[in-house]
Protein backbone atom coordinates (compact mmCIF):
# COMPACT_ATOMS: atom_id res chain seq x y z
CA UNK A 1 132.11 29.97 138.19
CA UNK A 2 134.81 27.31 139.38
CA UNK A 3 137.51 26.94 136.81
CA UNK A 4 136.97 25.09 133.45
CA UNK A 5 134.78 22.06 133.15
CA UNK A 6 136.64 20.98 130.16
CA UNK A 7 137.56 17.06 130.43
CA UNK A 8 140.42 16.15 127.58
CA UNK A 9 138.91 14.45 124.71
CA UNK A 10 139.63 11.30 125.71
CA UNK A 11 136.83 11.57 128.90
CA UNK A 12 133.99 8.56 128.88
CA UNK A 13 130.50 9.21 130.06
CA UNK A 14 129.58 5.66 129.33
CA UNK A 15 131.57 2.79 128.08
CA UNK A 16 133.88 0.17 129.69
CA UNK A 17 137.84 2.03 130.17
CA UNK A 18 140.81 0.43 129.09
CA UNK A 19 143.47 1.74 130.69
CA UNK A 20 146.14 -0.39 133.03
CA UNK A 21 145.50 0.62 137.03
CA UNK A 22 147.16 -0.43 140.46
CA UNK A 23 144.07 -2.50 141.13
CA UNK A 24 144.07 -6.26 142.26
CA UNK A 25 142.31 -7.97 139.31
CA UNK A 26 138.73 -8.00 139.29
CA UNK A 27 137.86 -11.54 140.68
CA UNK A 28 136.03 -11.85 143.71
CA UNK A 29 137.43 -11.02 146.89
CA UNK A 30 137.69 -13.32 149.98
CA UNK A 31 134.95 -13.14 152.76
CA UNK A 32 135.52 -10.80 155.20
CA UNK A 33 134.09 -9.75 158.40
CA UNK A 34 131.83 -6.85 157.90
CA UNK A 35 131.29 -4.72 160.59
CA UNK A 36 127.48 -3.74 161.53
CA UNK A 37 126.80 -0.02 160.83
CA UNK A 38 125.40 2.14 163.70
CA UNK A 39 121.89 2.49 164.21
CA UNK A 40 120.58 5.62 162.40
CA UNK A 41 118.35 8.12 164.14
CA UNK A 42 114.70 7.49 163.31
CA UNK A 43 112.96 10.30 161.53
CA UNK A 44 110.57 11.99 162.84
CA UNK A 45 107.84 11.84 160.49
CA UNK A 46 108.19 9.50 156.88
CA UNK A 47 108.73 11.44 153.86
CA UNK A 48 105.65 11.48 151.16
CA UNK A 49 107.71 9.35 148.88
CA UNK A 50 109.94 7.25 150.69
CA UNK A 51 113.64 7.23 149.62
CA UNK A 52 116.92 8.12 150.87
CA UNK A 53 121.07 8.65 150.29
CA UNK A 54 123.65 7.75 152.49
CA UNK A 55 126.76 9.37 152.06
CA UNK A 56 130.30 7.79 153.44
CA UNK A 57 133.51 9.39 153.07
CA UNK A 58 136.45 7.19 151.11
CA UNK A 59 139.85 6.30 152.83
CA UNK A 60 143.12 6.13 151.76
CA UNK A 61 144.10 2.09 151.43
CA UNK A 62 146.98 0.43 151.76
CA UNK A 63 150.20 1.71 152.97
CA UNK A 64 152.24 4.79 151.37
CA UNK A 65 149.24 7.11 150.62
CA UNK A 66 150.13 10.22 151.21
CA UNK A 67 148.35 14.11 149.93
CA UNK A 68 149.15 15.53 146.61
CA UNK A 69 150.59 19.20 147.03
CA UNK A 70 149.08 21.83 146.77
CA UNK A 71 146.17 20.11 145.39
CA UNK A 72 144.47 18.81 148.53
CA UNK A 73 143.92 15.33 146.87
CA UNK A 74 145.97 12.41 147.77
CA UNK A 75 147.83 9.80 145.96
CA UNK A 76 147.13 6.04 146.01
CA UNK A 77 143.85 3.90 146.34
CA UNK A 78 140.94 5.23 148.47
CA UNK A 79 137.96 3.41 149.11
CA UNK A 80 135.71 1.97 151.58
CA UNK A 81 136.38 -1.45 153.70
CA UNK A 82 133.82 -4.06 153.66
CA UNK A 83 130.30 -2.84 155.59
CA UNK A 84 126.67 -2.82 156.44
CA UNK A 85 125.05 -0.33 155.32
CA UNK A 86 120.78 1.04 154.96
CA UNK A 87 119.37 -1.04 152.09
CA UNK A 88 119.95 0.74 148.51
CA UNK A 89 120.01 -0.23 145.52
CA UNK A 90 121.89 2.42 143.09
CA UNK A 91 125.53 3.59 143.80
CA UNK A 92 128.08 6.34 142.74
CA UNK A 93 131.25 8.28 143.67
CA UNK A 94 131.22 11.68 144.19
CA UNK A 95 134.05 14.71 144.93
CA UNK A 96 133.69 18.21 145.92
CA UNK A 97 135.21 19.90 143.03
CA UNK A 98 133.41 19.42 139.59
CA UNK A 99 135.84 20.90 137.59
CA UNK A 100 137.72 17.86 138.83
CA UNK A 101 138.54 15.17 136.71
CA UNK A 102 138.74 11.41 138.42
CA UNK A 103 141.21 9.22 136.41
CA UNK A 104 141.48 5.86 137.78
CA UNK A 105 139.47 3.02 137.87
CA UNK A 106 136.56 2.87 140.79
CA UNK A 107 134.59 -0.77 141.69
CA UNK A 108 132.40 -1.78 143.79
CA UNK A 109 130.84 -5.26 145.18
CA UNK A 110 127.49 -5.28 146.87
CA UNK A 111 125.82 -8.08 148.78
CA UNK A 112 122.50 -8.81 148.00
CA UNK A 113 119.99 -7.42 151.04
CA UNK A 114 119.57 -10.23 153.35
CA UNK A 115 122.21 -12.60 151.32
CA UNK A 116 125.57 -14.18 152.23
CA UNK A 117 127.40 -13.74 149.02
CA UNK A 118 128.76 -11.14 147.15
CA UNK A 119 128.77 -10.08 143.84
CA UNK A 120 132.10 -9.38 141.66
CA UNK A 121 133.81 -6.25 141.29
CA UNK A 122 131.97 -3.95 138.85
CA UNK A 123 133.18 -1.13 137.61
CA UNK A 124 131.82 2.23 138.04
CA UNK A 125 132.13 4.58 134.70
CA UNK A 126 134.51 7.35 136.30
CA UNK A 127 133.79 10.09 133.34
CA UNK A 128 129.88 11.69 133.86
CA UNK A 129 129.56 13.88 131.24
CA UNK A 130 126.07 14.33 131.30
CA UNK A 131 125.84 17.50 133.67
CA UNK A 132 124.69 21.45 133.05
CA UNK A 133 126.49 23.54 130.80
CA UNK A 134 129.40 25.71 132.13
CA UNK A 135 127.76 29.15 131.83
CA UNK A 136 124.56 28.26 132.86
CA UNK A 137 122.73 29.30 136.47
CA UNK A 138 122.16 25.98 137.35
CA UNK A 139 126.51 25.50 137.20
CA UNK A 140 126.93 28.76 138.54
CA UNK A 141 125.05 27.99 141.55
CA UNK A 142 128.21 26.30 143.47
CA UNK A 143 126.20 22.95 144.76
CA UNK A 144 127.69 21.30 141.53
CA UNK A 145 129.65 17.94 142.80
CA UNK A 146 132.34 16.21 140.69
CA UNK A 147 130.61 12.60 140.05
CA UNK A 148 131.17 9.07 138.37
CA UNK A 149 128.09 7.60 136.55
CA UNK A 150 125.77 6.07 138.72
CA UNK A 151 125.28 2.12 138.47
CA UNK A 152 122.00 -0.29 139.54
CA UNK A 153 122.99 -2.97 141.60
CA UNK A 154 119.61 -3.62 142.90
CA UNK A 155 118.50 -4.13 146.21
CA UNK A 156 121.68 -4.34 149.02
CA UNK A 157 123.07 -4.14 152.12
CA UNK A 158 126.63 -4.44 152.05
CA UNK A 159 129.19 -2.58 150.19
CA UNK A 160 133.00 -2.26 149.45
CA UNK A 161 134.56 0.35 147.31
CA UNK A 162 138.10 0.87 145.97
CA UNK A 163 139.51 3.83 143.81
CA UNK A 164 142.57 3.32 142.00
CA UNK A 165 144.62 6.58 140.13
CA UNK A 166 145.11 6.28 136.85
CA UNK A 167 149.22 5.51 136.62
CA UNK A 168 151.73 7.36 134.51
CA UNK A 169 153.84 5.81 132.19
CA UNK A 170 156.36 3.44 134.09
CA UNK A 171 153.42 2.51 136.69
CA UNK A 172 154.44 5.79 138.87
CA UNK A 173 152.18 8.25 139.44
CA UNK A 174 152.49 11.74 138.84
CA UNK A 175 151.21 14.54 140.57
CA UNK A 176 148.49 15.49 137.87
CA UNK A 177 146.41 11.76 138.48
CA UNK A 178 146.05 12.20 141.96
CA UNK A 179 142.46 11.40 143.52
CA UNK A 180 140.16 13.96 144.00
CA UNK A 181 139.59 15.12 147.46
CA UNK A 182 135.98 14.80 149.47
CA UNK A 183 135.56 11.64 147.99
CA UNK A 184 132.36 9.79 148.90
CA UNK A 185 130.47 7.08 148.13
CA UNK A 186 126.64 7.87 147.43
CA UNK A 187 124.32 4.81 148.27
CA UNK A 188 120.57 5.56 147.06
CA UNK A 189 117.28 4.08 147.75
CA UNK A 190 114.99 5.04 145.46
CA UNK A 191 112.10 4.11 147.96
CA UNK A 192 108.89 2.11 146.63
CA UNK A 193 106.86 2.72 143.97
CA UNK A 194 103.84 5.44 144.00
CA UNK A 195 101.08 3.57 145.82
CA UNK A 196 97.83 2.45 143.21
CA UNK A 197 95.03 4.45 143.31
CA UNK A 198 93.11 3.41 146.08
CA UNK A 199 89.93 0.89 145.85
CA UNK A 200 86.32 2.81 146.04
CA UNK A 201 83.97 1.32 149.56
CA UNK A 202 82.41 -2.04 149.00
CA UNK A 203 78.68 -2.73 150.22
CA UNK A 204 79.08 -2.76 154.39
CA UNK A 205 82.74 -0.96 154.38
CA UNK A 206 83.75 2.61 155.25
CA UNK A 207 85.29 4.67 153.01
CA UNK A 208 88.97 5.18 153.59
CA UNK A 209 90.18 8.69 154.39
CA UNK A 210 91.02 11.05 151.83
CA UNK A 211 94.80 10.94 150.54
CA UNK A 212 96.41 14.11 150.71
CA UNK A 213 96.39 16.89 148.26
CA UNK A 214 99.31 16.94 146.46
CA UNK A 215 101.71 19.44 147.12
CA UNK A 216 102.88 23.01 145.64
CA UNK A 217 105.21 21.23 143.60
CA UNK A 218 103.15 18.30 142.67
CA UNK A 219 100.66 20.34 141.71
CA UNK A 220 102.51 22.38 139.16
CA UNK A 221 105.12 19.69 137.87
CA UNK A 222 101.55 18.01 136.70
CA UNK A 223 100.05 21.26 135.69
CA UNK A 224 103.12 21.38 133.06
CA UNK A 225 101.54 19.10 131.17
CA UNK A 226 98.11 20.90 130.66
CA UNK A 227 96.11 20.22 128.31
CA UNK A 228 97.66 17.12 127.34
CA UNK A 229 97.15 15.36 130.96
CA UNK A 230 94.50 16.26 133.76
CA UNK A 231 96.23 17.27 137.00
CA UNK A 232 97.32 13.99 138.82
CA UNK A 233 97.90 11.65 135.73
CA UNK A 234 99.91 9.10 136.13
CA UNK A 235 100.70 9.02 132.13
CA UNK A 236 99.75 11.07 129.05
CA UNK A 237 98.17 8.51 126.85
CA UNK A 238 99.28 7.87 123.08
CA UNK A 239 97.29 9.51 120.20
CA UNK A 240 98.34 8.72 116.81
CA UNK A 241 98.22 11.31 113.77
CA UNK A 242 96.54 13.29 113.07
CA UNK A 243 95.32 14.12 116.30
CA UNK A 244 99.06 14.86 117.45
CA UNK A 245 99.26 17.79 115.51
CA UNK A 246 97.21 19.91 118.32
CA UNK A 247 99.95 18.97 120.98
CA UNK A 248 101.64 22.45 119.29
CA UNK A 249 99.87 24.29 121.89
CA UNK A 250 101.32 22.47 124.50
CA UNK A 251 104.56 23.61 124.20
CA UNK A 252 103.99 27.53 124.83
CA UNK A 253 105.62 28.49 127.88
CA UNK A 254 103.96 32.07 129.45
CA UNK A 255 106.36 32.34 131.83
CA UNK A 256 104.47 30.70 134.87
CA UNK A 257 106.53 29.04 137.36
CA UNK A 258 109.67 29.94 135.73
CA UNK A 259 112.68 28.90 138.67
CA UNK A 260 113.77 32.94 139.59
CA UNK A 261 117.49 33.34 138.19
CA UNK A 262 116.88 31.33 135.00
CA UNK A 263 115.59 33.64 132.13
CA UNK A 264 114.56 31.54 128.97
CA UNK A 265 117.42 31.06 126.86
CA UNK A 266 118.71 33.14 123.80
CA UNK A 267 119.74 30.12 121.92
CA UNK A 268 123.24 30.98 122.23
CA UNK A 269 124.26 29.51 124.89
CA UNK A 270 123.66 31.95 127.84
CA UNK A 271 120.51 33.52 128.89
CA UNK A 272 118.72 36.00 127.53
CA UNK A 273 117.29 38.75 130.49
CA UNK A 274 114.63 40.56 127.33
CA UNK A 275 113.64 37.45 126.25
CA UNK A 276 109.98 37.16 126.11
CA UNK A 277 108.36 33.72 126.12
CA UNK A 278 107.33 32.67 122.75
CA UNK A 279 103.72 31.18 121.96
CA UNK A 280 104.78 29.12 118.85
CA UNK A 281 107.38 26.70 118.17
CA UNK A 282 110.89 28.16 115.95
CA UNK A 283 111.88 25.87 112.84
CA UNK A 284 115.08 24.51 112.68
CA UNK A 285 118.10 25.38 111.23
CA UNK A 286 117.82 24.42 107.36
CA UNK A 287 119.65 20.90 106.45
CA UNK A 288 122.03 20.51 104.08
CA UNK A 289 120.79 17.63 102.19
CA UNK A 290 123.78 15.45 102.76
CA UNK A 291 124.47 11.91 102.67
CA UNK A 292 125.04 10.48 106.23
CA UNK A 293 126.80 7.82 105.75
CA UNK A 294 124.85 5.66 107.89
CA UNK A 295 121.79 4.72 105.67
CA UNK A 296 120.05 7.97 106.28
CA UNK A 297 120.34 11.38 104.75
CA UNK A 298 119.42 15.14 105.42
CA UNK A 299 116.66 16.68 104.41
CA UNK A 300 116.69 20.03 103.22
CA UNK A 301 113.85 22.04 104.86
CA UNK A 302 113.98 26.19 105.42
CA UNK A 303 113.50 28.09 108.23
CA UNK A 304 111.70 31.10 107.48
CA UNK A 305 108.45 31.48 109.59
CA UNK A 306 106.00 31.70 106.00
CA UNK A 307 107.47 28.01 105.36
CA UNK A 308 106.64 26.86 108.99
CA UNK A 309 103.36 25.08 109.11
CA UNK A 310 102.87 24.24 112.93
CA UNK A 311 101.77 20.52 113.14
CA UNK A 312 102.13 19.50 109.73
CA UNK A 313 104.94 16.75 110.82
CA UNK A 314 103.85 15.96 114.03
CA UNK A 315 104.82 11.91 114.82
CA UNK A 316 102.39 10.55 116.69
CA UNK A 317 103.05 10.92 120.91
CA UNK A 318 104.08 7.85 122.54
CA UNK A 319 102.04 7.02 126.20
CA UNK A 320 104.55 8.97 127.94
CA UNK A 321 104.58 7.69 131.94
CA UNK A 322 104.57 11.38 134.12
CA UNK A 323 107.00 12.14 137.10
CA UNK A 324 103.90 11.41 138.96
CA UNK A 325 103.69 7.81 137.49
CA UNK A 326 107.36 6.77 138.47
CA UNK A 327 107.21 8.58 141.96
CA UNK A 328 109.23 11.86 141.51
CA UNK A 329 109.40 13.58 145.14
CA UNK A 330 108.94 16.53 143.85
CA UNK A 331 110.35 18.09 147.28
CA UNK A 332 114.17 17.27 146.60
CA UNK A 333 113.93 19.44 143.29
CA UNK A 334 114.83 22.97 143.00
CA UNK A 335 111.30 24.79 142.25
CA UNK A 336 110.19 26.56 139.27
CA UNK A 337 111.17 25.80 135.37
CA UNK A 338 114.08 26.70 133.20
CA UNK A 339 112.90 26.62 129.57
CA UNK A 340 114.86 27.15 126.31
CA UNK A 341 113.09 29.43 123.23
CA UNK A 342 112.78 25.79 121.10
CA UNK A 343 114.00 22.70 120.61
CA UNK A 344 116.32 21.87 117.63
CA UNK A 345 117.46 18.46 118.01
CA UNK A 346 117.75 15.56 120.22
CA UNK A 347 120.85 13.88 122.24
CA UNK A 348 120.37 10.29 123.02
CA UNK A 349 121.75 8.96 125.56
CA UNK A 350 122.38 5.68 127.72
CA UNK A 351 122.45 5.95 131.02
CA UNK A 352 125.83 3.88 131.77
CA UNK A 353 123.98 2.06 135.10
CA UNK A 354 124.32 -1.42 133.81
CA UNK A 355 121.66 -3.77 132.14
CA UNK A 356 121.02 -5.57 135.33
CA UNK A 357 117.09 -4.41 135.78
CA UNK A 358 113.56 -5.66 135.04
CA UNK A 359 111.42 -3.52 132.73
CA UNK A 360 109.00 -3.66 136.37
CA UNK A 361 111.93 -2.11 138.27
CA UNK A 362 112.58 0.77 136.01
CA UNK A 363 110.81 3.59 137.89
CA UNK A 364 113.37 2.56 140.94
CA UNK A 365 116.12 2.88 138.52
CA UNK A 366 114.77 6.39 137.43
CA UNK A 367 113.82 7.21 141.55
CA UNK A 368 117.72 6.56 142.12
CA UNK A 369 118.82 8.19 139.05
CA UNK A 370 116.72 11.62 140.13
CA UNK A 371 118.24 11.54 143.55
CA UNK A 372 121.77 11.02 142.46
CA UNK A 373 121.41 13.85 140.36
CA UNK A 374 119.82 15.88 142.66
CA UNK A 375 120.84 15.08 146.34
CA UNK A 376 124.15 13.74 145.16
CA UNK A 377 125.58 15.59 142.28
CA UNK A 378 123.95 19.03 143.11
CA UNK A 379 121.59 19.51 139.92
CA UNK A 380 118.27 20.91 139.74
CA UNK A 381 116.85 17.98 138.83
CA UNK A 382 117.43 14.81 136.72
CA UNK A 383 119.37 15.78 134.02
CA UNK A 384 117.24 14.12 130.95
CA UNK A 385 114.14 15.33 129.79
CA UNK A 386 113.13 11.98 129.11
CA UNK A 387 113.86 7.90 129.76
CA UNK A 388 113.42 4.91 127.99
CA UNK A 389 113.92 1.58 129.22
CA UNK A 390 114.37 -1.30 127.75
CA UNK A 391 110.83 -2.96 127.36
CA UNK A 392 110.07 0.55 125.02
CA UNK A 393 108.28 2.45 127.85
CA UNK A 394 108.76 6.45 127.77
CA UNK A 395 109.44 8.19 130.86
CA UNK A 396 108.80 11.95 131.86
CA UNK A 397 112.58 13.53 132.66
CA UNK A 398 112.88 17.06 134.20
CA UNK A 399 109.91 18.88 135.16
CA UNK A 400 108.27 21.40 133.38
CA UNK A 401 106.16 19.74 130.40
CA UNK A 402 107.16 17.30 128.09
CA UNK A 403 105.85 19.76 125.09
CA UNK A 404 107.69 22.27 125.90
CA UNK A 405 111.71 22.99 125.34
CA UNK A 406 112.56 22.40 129.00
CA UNK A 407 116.27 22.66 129.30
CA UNK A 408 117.84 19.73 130.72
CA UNK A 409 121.46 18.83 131.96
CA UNK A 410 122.48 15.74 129.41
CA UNK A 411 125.09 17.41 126.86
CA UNK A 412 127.64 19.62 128.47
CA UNK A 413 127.85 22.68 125.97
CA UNK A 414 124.82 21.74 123.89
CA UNK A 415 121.85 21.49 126.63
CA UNK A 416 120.56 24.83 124.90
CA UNK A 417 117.95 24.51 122.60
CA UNK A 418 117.88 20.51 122.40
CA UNK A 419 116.42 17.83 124.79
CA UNK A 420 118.09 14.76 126.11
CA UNK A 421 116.61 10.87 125.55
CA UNK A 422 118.97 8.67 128.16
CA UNK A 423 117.79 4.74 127.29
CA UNK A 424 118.15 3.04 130.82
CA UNK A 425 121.43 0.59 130.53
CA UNK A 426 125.10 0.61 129.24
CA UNK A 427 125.95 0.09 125.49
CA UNK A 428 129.21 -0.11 124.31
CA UNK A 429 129.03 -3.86 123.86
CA UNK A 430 125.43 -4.88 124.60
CA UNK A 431 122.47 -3.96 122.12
CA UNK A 432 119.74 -1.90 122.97
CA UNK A 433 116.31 -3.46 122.49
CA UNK A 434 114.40 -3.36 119.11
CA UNK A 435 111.87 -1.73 121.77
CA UNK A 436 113.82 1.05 123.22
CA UNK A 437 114.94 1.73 119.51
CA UNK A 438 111.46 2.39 118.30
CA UNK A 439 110.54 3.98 121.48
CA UNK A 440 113.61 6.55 120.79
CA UNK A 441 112.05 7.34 116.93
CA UNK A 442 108.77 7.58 118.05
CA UNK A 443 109.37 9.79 120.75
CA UNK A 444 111.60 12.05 118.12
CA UNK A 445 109.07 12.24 115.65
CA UNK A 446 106.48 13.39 118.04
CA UNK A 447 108.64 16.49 120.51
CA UNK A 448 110.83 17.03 117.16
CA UNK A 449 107.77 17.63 115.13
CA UNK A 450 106.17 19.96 117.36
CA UNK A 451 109.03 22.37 116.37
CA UNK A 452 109.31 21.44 112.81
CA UNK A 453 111.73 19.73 112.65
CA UNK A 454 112.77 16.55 110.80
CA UNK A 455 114.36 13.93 112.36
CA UNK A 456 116.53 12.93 109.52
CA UNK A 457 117.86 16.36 108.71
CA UNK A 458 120.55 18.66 110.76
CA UNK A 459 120.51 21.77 113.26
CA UNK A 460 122.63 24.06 113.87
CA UNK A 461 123.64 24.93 117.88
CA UNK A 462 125.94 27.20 119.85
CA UNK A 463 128.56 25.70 121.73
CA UNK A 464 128.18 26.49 125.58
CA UNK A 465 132.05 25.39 125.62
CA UNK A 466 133.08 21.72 125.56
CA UNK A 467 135.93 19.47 124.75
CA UNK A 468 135.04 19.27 121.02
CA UNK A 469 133.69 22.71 120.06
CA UNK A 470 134.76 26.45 121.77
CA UNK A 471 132.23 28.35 123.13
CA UNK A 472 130.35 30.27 120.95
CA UNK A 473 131.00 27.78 117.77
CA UNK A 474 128.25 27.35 115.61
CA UNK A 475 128.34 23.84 115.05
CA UNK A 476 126.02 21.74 112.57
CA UNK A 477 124.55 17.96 114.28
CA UNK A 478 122.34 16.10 112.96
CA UNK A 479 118.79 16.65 114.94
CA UNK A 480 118.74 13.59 116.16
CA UNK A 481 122.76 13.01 117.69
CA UNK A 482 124.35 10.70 119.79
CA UNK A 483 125.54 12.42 122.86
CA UNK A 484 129.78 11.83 121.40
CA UNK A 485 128.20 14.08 118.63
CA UNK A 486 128.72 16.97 120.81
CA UNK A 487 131.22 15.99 123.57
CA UNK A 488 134.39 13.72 123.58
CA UNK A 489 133.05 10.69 125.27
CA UNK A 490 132.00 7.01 124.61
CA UNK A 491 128.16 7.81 125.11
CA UNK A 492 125.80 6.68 124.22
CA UNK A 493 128.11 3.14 123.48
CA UNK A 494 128.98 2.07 120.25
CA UNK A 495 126.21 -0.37 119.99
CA UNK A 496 123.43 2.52 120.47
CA UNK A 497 124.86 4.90 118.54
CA UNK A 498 125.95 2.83 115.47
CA UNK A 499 121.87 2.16 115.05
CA UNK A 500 120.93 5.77 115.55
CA UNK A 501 120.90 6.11 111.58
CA UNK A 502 117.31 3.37 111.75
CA UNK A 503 116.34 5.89 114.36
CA UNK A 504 116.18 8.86 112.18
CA UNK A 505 114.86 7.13 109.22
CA UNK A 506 112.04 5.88 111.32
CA UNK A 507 111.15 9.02 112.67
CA UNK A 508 111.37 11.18 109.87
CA UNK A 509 108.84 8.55 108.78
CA UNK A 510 106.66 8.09 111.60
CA UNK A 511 106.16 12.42 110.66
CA UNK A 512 104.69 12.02 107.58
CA UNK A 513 107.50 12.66 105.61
């Protein structure tokens, strides 16, 4: 493992900085020239999900740049000029070291693809703290890239970047806020959406060919979500109580297509090699019963297995759309599973990529989400184990079943033993939808309840190590936490989290409770 991943408290995953920079101010900047890009190489053969990233390399602007010692970086602004670029229509910054903090202020402008004008600046949310835990496999692996959040701009085909470091007191800068080195702008396009099914022959017309068979990976990212899905589904429909209750026996994991290297975790933050998969959901830690302070209060429920009664406060499931219904390629993710032993609470999230979208464009948003995690930042796969957007829909996250406790990448030091719910947008001034609220208790009620849990009571994790709690800590959260719950950062914005309390309430609820 690389050094410590431990950001100082005052790191942002996902609200607007406020710090003074060398940058010009944001207004627009004058036309300029752009010079054509160079033809790309045609591929040989199109990928089954179309899609791509394009990577450029930042440069030093403006005169007296010059490396940091020692250090490899180099002080002053980098970015990118003014170019043409393959369409895309998500963008992000990333470095080559991870335990690498960026402090400065990045922008960007984009021009609309096949426009004139340009947008304003927008800034870029430098702090990602969404990312694998420290100790775990999918860290250890060395692919891991330093990375900013990514941000929707929508369809483009012209960029510019600059990268300002973060000054010291007196406007000079000292050695310690130097830019990372390797820095690179990532451009995604999250390719089209998954073609409908197609139409059956009409009287006097052939029948089209066959589509493919999906492949290994397809075929067992879908399989996950046996019995509540057939092979090939699209979505897993809704079902209200009390039929949720028999969901429980989707979340057994037997140890089928578990990803080589990533033993089920102990619960304690590292892996367990004797751990043997488990074919019933584990309570939660009890709650304390205390007030929250927020309008809702813990609920004091034990957690001794003659208490549990599996699917007695099941919510009822939300129509959940699959990997398969927003267009996963299922090629760019690492194969096989990585499970936890249960699932004790929930982190929401927001995903810090701007408000910008249509509730029709947000399987793009997730397509260029997935591929920044994956091609760009070096994950497994998307970190989340679900999305919501804004119109209330729920999205399938990281493979491997939404019953089960799939272990994501959303919380550094608390990703065992809890799932991640990222609401598509940015927060810490706008409000999130009355629909993406409800979505986020319903949702709770249902994956929460499946491991008897309630929603408006508290768990108790292990701290995989973080910049609020040691590793090791045994730190009480309420089960359903905003993502600053659990690490020093902004997320999930103010405006999200100070409505989480309604959340809880709802689900606890929605359970029966």
């Amino acid at each position: 493992m690389r050094g410590n991943l431990v950001p100082p408290a005052a790191s942002l995953c996902a609200a607007a900085l406020t710090l003074s920079f060398l940058a010009a101010p944001a207004a627009a900047t004058p036309s300029v020239a752009i010079p054509p890009h160079p033809a790309l190489p045609r591929a040989a053969a199109p990928p089954r999900l179309p899609g791509a990233t394009h990577s450029l390399r930042l440069v030093p602007l403006g005169p007296g740049h010059r490396a940091a010692p020692g250090h490899g970086r180099v002080r002053g602004p980098q970015g990118l000029p003014a170019r043409e670029v393959p369409p895309f229509s998500l963008v992000g910054i990333v470095w080559d070291d991870a335990t690498t903090e960026l402090r400065g202020r990045a922008q960007v402008r984009t021009r609309p693809l096949g426009g004139r004008s340009w947008s304003e600046w927008r800034d870029v949310q430098t702090h990602d703290d969404d990312r694998p835990d420290l100790d775990s496999p999918e860290s250890r692996a060395g692919t891991l890239r330093g990375s900013t959040a990514p941000l929707w701009v929508g369809a483009s085909d012209a960029v510019q970047v600059r990268v300002n470091p973060e000054p010291a007191a007196g406007g000079r800068l000292a050695e310690g806020t130097a830019l990372p080195s390797g820095m690179r702008v990532e451009l995604v396009d999250p390719g089209h959406d998954p073609a409908p099914g197609r139409p059956r022959a009409g009287r006097g017309r052939s029948a089209p060919p066959p589509a493919p068979g999906p492949s290994d990976e397809e075929a067992a990212s879908s399989a996950a979500n046996f019995p509540l899905a057939p092979l090939g589904a699209t979505e897993i429909p809704a079902v209200g109580r009390p039929e949720s209750a028999k969901d429980v026996e989707a979340t057994h994991v037997d140890g089928t297509n578990v990803a080589e290297g990533h033993p089920i975790s102990d619960g304690h933050g590292a892996a367990d090699p004797e751990a043997e998969p488990t074919d019933r959901p584990q309570q939660g830690a009890p709650d304390s019963g205390a007030d929250n302070g927020d309008g809702s209060a813990d609920v004091d429920d034990s957690d001794s297995d003659a208490d549990f009664d599996a699917g007695r406060y099941v919510g009822p499931r939300p129509r959940i759309v699959t990997r398969a219904g927003w267009g996963a390629d299922e090629s760019i993710r690492e194969k096989g599973f990585v499970y936890n032993k249960t699932v004790h609470a929930a982190f929401v999230h927001h995903t810090a990529s701007g408000n910008g979208y249509g509730c029709g464009q947000s399987p793009s948003v997730i397509r260029g989400i997935y591929r920044y995690h994956v091609v760009s930042s070096g994950w497994r796969d998307i970190g989340y184990n679900f999305l919501v957007d804004k119109c209330g829909t729920v999205y399938e996250g990281r493979a491997g079943g939404v019953a089960k406790p799939v272990r994501g990448a959303h919380t550094l030091g608390f990703n065992t033993n809890s799932m991640g719910i990222a609401v598509l947008g940015t927060f810490g001034r706008s409000d999130p939808s009355s629909a993406a609220l409800t979505a986020v208790a319903t949702l709770s009620a249902w994956k929460l309840g499946l491991y008897g849990v309630n929603p408006a009571g508290t768990a108790t994790l292990v701290s995989g190590g973080g910049n609020l709690f040691k590793k090791g800590t045994s730190v009480r959260l309420r089960a359903i936490s905003g993502h600053r719950d659990g690490f020093a950062t902004e997320c999930p914005g103010d405006q999200l989290y100070n409505r989480l309390g309604t959340a809880r309430s709802t689900a606890s609820r929605l359970q029966g409770r």
